[in-house]
N, C-alpha and C. Protein backbone atom coordinates (compact mmCIF):
# COMPACT_ATOMS: atom_id res chain seq x y z
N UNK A 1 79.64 1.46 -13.00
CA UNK A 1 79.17 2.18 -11.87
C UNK A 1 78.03 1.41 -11.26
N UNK A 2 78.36 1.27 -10.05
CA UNK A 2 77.26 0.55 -9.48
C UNK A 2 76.27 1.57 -8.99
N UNK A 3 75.17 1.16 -9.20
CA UNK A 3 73.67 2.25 -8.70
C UNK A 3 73.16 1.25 -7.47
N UNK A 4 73.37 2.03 -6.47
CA UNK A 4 72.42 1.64 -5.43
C UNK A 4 71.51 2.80 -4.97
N UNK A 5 70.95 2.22 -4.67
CA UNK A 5 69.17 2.59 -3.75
C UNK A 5 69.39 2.85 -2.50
N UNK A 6 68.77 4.09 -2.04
CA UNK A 6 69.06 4.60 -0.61
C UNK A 6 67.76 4.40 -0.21
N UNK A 7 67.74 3.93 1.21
CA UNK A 7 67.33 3.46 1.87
C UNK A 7 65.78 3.89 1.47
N UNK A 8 65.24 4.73 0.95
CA UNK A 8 64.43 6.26 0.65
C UNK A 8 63.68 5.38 -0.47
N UNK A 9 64.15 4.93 -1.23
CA UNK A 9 63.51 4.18 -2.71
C UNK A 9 63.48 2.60 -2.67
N UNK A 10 63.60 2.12 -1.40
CA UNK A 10 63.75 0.32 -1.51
C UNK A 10 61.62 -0.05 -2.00
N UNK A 11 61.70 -1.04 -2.74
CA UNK A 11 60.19 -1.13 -3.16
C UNK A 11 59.68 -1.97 -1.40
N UNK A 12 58.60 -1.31 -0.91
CA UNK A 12 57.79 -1.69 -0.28
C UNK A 12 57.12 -3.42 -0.39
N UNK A 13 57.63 -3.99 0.26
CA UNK A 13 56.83 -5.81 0.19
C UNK A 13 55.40 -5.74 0.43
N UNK A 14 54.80 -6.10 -0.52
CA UNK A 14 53.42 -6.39 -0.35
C UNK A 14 52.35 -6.83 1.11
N UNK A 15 53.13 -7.72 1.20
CA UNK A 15 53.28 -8.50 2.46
C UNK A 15 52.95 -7.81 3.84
N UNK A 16 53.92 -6.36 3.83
CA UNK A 16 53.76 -5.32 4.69
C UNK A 16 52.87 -4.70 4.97
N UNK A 17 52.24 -4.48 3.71
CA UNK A 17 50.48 -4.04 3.44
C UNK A 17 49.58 -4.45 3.92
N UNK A 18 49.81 -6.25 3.45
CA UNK A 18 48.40 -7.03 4.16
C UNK A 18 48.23 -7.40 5.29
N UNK A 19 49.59 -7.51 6.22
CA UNK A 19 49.28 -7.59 7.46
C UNK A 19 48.16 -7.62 8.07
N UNK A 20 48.52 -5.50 8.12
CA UNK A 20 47.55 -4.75 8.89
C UNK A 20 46.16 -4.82 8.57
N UNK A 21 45.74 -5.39 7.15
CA UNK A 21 44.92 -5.54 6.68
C UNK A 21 43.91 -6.84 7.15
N UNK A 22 44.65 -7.66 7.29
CA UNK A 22 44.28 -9.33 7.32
C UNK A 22 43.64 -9.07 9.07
N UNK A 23 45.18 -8.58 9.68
CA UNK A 23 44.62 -8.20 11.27
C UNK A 23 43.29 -8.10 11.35
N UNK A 24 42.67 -6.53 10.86
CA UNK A 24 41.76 -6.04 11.03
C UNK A 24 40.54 -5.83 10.62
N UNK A 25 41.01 -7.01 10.08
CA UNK A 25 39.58 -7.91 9.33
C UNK A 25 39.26 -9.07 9.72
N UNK A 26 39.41 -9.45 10.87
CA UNK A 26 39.37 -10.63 11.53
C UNK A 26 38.33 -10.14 12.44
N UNK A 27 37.18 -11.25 12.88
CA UNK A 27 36.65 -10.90 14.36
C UNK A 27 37.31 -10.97 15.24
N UNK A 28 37.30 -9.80 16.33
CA UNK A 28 37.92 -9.19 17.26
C UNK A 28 37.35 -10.27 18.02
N UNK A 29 36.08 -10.68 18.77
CA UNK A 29 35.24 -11.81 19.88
C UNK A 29 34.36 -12.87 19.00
N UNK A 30 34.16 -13.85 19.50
CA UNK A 30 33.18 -14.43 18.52
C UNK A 30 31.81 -14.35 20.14
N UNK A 31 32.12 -14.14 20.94
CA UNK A 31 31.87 -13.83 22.28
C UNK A 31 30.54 -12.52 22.54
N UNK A 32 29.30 -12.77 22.70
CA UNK A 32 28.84 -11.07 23.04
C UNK A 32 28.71 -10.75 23.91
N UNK A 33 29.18 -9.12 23.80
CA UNK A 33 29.10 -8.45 25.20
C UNK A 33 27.50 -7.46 25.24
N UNK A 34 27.67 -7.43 26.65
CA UNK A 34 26.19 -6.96 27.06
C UNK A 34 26.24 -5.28 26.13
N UNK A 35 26.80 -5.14 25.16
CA UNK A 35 26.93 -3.73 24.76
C UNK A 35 26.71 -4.32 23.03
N UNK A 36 26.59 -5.43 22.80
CA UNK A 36 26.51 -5.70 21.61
C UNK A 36 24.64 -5.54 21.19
N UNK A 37 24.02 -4.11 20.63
CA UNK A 37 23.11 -4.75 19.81
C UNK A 37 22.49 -4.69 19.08
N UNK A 38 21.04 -5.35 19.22
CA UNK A 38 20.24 -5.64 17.76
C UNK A 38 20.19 -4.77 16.83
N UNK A 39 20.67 -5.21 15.47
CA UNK A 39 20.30 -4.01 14.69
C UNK A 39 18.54 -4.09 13.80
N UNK A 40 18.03 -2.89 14.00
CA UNK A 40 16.24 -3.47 13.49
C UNK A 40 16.53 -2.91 11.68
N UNK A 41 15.32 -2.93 10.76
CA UNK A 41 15.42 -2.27 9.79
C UNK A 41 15.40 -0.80 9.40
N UNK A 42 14.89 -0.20 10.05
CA UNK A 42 14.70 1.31 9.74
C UNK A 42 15.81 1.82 10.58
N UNK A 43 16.95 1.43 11.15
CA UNK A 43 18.58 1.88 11.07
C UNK A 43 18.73 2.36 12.43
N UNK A 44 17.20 2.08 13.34
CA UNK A 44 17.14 2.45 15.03
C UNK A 44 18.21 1.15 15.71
N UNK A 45 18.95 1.12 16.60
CA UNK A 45 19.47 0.23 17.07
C UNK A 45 18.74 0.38 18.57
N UNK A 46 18.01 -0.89 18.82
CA UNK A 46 17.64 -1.14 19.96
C UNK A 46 18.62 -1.87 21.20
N UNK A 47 17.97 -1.74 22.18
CA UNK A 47 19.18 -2.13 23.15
C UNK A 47 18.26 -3.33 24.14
N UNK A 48 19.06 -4.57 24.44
CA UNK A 48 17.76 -5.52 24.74
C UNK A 48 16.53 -4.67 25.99
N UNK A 49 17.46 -4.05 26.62
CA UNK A 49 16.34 -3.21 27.56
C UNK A 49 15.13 -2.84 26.87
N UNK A 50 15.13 -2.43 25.60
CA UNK A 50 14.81 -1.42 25.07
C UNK A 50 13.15 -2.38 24.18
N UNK A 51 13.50 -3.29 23.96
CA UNK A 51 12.81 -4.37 22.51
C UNK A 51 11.35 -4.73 23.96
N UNK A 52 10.22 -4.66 23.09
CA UNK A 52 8.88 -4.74 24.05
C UNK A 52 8.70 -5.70 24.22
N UNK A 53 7.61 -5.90 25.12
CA UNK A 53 7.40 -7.11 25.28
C UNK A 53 6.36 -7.43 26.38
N UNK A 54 5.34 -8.07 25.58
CA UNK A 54 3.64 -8.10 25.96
C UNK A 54 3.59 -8.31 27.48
N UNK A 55 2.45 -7.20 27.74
CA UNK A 55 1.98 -8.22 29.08
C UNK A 55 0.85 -9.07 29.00
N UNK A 56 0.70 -9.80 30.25
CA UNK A 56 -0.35 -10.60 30.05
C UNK A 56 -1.74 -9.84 30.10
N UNK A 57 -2.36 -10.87 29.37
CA UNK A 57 -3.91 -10.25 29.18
C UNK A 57 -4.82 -11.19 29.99
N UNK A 58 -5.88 -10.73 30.90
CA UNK A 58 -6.88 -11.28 31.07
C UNK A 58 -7.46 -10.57 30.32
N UNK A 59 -8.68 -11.79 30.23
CA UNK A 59 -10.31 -11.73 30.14
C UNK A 59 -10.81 -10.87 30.75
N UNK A 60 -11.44 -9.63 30.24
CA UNK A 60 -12.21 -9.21 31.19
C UNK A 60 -13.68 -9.65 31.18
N UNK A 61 -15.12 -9.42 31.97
CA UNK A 61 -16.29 -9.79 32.19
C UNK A 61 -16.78 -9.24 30.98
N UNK A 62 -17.90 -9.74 30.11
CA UNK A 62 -18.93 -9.40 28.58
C UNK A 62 -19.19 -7.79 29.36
N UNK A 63 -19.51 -6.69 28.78
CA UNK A 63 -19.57 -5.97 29.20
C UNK A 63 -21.46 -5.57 29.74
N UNK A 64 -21.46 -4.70 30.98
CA UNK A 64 -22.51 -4.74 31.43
C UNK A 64 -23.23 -3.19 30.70
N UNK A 65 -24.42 -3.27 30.35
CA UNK A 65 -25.44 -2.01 29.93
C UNK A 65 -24.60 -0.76 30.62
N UNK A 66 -24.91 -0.91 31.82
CA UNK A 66 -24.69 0.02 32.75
C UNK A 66 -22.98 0.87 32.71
N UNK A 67 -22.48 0.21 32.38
CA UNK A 67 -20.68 0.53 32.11
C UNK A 67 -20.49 1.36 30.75
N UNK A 68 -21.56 1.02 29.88
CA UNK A 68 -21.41 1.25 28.37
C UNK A 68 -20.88 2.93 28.12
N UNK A 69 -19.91 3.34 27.67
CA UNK A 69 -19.87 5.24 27.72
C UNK A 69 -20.07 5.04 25.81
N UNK A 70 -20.69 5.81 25.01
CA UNK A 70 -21.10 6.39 23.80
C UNK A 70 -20.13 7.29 23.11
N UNK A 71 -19.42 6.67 22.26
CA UNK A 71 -18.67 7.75 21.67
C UNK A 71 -19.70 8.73 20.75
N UNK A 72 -19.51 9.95 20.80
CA UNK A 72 -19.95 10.38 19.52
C UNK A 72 -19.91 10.35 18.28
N UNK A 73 -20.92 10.03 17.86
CA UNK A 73 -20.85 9.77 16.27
C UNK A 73 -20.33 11.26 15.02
N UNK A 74 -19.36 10.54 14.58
CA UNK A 74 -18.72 11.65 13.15
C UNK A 74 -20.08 11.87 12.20
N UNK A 75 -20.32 13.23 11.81
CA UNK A 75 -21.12 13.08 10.99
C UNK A 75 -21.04 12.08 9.13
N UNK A 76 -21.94 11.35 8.88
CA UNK A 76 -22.08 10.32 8.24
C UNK A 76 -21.74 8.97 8.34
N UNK A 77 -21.57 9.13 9.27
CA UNK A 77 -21.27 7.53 10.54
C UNK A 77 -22.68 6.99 10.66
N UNK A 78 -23.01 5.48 10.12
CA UNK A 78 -24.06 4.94 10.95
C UNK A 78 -23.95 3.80 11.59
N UNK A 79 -22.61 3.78 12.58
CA UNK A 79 -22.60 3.04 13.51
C UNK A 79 -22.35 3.59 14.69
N UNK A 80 -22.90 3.13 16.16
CA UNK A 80 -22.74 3.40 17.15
C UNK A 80 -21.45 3.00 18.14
N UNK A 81 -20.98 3.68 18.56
CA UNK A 81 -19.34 2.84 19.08
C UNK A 81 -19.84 3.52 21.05
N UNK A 82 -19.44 2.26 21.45
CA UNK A 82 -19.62 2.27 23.10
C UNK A 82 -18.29 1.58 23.58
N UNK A 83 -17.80 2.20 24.85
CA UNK A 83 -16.90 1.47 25.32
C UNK A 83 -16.90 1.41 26.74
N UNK A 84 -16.77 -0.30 27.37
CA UNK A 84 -17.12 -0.37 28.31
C UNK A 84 -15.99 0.04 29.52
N UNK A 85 -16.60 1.12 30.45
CA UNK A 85 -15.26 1.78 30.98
C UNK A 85 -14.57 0.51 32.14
N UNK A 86 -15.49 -0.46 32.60
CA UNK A 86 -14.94 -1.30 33.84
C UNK A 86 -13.87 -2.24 32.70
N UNK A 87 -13.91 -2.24 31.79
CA UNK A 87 -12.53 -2.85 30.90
C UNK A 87 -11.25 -2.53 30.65
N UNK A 88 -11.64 -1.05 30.76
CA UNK A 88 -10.50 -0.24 30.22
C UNK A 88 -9.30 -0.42 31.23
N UNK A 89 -7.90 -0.45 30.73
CA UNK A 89 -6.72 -0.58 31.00
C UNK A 89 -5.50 -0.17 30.64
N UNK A 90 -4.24 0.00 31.51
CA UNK A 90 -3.01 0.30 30.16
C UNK A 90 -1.93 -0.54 31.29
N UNK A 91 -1.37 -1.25 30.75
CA UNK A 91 -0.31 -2.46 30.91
C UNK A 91 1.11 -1.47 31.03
N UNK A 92 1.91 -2.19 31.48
CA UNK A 92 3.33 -1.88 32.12
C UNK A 92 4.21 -1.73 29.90
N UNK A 93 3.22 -2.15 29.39
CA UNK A 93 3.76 -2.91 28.04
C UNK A 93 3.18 -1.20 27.23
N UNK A 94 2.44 -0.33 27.67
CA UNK A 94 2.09 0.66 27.01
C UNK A 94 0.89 0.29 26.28
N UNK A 95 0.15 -0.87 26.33
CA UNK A 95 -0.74 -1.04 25.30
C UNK A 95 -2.18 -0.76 26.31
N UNK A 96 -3.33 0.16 25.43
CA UNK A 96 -4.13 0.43 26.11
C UNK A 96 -5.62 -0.50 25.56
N UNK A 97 -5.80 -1.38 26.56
CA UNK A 97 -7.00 -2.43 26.40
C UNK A 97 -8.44 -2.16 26.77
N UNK A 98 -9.37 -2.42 26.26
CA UNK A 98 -10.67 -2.14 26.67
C UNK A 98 -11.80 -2.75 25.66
N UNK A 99 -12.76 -3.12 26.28
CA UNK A 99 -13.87 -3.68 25.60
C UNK A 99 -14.79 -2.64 24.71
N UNK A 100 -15.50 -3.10 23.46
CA UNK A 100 -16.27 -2.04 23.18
C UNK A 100 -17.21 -2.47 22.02
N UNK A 101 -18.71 -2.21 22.19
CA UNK A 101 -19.64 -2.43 21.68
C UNK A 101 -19.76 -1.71 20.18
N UNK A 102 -19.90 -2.51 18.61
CA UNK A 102 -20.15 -1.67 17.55
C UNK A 102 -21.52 -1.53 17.37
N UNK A 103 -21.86 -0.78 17.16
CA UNK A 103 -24.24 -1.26 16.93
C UNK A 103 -24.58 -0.57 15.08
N UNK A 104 -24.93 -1.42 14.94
CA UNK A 104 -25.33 -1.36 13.51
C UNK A 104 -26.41 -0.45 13.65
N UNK A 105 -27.38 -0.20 12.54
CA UNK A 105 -28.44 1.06 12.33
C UNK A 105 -29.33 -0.13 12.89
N UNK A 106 -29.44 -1.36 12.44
CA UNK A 106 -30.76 -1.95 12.45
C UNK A 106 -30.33 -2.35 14.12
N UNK A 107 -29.62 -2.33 14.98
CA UNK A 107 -29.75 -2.69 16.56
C UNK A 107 -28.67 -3.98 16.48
N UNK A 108 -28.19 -4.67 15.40
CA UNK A 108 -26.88 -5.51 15.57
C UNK A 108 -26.07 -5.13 16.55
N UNK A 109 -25.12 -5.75 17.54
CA UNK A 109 -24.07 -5.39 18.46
C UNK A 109 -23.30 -6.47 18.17
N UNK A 110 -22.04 -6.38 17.86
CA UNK A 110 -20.65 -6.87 18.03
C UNK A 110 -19.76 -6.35 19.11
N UNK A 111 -19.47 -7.16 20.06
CA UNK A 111 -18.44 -6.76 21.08
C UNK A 111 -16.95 -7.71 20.81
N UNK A 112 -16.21 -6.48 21.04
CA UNK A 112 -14.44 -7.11 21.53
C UNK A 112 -14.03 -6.57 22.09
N UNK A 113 -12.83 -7.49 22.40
CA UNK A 113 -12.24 -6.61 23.70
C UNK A 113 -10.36 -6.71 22.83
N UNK A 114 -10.07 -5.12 22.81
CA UNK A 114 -8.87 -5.11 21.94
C UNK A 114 -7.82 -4.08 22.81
N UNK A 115 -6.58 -4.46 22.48
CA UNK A 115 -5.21 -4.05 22.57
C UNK A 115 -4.85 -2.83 21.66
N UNK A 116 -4.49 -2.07 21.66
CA UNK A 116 -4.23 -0.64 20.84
C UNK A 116 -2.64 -0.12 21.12
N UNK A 117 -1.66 -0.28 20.28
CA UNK A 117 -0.52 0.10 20.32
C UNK A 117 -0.10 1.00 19.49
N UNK A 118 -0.27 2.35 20.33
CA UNK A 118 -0.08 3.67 19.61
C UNK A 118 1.52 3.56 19.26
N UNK A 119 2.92 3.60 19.81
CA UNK A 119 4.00 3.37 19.04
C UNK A 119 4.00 2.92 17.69
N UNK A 120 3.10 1.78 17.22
CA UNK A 120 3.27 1.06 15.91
C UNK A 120 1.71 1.13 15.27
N UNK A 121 0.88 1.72 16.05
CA UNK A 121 -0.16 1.48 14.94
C UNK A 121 -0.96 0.63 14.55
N UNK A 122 -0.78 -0.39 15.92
CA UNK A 122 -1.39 -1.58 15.48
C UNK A 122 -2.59 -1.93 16.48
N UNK A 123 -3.21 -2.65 16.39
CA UNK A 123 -3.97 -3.16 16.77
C UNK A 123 -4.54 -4.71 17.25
N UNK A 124 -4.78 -5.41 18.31
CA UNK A 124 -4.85 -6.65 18.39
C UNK A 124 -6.09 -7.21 19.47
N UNK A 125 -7.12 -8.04 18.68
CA UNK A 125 -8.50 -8.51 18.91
C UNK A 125 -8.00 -9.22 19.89
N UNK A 126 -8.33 -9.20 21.16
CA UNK A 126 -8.03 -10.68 22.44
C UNK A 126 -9.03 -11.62 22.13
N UNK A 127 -10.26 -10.73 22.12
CA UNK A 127 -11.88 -11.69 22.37
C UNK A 127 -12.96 -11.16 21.65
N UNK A 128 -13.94 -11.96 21.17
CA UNK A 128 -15.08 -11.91 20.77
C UNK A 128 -16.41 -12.17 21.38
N UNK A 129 -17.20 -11.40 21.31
CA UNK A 129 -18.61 -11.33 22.20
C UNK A 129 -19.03 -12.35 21.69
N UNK A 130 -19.74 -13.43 22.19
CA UNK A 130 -20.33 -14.06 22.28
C UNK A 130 -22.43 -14.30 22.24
N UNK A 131 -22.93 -14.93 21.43
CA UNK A 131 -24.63 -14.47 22.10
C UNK A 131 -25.01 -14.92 23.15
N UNK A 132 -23.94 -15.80 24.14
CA UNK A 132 -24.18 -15.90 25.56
C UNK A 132 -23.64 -15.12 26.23
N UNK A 133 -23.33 -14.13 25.55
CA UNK A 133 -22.78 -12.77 26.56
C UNK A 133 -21.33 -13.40 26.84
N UNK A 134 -20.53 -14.30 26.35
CA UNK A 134 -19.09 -14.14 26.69
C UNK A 134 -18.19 -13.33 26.50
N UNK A 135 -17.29 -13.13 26.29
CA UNK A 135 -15.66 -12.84 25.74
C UNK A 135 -15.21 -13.91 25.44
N UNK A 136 -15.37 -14.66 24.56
CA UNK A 136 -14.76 -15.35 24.03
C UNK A 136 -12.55 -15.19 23.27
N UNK A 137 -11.95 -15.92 23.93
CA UNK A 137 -10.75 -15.58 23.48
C UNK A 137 -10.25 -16.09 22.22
N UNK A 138 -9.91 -15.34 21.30
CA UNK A 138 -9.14 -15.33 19.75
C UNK A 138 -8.11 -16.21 20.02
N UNK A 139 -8.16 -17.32 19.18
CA UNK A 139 -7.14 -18.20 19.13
C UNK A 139 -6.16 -17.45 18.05
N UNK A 140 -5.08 -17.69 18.68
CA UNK A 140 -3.71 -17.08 17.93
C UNK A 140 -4.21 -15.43 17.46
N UNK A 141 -4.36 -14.54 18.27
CA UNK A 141 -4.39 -13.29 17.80
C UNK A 141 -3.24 -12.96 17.62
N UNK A 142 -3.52 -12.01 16.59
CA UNK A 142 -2.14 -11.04 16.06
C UNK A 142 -2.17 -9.78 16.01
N UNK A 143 -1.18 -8.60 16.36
CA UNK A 143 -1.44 -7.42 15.95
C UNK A 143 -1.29 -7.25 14.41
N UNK A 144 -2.05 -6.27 14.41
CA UNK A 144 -2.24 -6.10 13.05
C UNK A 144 -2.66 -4.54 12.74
N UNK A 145 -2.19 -3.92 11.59
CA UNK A 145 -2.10 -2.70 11.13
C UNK A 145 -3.90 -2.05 11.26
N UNK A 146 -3.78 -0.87 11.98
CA UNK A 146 -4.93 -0.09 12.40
C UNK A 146 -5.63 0.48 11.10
N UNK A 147 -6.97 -0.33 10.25
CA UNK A 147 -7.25 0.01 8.94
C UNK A 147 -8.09 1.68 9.26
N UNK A 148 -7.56 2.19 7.97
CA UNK A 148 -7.90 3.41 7.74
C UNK A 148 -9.61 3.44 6.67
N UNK A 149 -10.11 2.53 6.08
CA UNK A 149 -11.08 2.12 5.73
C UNK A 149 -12.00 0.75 5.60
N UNK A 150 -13.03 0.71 5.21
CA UNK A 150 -14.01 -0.33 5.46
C UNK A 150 -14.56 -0.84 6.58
N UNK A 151 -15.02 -2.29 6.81
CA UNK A 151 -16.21 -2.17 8.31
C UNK A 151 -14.89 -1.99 9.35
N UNK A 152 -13.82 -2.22 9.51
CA UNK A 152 -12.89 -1.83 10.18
C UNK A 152 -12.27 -0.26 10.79
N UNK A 153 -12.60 0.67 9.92
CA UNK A 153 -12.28 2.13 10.35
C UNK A 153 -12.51 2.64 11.65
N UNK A 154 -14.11 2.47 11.88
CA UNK A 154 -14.00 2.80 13.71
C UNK A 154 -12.89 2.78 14.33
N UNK A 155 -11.77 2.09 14.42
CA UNK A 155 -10.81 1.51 14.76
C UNK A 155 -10.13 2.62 15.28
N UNK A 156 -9.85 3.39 13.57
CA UNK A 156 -8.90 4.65 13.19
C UNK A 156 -9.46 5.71 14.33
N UNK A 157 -10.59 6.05 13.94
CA UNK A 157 -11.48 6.85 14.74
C UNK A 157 -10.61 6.77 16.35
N UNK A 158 -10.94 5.42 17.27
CA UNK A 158 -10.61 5.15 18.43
C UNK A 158 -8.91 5.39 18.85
N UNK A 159 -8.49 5.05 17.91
CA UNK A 159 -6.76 4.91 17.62
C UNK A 159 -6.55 6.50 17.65
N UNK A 160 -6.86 7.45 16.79
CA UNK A 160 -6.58 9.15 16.70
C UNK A 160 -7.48 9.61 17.39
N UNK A 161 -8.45 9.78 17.72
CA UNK A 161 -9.35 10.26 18.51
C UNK A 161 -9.02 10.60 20.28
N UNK A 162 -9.23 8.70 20.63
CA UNK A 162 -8.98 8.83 22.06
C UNK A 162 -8.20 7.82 22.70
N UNK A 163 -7.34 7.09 22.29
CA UNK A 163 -6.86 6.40 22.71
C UNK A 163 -5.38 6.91 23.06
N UNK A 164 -4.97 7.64 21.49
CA UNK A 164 -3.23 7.96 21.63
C UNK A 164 -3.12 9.29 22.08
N UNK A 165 -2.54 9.99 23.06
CA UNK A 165 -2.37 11.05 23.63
C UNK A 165 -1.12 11.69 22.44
N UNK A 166 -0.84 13.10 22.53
CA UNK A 166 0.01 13.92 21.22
C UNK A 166 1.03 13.37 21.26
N UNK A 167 1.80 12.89 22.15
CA UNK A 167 2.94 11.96 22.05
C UNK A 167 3.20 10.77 21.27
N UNK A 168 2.02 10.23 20.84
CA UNK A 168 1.91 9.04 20.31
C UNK A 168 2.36 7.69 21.27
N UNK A 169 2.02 8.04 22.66
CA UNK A 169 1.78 6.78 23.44
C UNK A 169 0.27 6.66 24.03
N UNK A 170 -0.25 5.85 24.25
CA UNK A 170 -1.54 5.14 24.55
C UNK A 170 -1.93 6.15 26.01
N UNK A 171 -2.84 6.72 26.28
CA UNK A 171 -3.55 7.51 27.58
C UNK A 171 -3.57 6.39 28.46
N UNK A 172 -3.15 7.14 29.89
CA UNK A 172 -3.67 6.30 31.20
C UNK A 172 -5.41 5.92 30.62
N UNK A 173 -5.48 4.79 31.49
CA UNK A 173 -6.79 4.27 31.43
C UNK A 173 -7.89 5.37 31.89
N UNK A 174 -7.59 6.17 32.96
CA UNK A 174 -8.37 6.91 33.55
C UNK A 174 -8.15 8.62 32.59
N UNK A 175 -7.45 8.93 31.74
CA UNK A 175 -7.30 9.36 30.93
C UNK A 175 -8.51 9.53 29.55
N UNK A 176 -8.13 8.29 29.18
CA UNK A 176 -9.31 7.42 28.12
C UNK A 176 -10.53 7.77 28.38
N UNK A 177 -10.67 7.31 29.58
CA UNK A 177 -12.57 7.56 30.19
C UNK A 177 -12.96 8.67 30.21
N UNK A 178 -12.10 9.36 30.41
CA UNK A 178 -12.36 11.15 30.94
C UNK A 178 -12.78 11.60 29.07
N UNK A 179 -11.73 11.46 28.50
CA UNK A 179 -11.71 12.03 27.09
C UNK A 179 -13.07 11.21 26.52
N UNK A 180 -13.43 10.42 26.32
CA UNK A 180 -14.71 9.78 26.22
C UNK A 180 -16.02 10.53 26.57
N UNK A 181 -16.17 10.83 27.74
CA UNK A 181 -17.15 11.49 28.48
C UNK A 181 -17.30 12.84 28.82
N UNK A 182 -16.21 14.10 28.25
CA UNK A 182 -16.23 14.96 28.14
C UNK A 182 -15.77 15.39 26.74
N UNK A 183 -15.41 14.72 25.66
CA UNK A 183 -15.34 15.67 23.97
C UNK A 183 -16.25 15.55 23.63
N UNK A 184 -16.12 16.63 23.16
CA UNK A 184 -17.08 17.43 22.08
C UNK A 184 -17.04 17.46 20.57
């Protein structure tokens, strides 16, 4: 008796399998399209529109007496923080810039003039006061993470205080000044 196989039980060729397999595992373009993009680490996919990108910075003038506004001091603070309002700025880039005087107890003053990027938290020195009254510009500045302690903290203070509005983007410039000169 011959046994044949209906059509129902023939063994499947391997072959048939990998096809579809091999297909669709191939790159589809090696080509990119304007819809292809970046992937970052924390699993946000940015879109090139989307990825920042600095504006330019001038220099502004050493700052003058007369410009100086006084932040109030936190109790057990013994440094004085001033910021000069004819500096203050906010760029097409979101970053809000302005000059500002630190004063030690004994009458020391350190001036810079810094970049504040509330999105990330960072922070970036353009220039350094000078004892000829310059602004001197920071070769190769970098942003860098907004410290939460040591001679650096003021920073934090300026960063939560008055710089980043509840949104966590940087205040209009004219924003800044106002909050400066009227909190309490």
């Amino acid at each position: 008796m011959s046994h044949t196989r209906s059509p129902r039980h023939r063994p499947i060729s391997l072959a048939f399998l990998l096809v579809p397999l091999i297909a669709f595992s191939a790159p589809l373009s090696a080509a990119k399209s304007p819809f292809d993009y970046e992937q970052r680490g924390s699993g946000y996919v940015e879109r090139p529109e989307d990825i920042w990108k600095e504006s330019e910075v001038a220099i502004p003038a050493y700052p003058e007496e007369g410009n100086l506004l006084p932040i109030p001091r936190q109790p057990g603070s013994t440094l004085k923080l001033y910021v000069d309002a004819g500096s203050v700025s906010r760029a097409p880039d979101r970053v809000l810039r302005f000059a500002f005087v630190v004063e030690t107890p004994g009458g020391a003053r350190n001036v810079f003039y810094d970049g504040v990027r509330c999105e990330t938290g960072e922070y970036k020195t353009y220039a350094i006061g000078t004892s000829a009254r310059v602004l001197q510009p920071v070769k190769d500045a970098k942003w860098r993470p907004i410290p939460d302690r040591g001679s650096n903290a003021f920073r934090l203070r300026l960063f939560r205080d008055y710089v980043c509005d509840e949104s966590g983007s940087a205040r209009p410039a004219r924003d800044f000044i106002e909050r400066i000169k009227y909190r309490n």
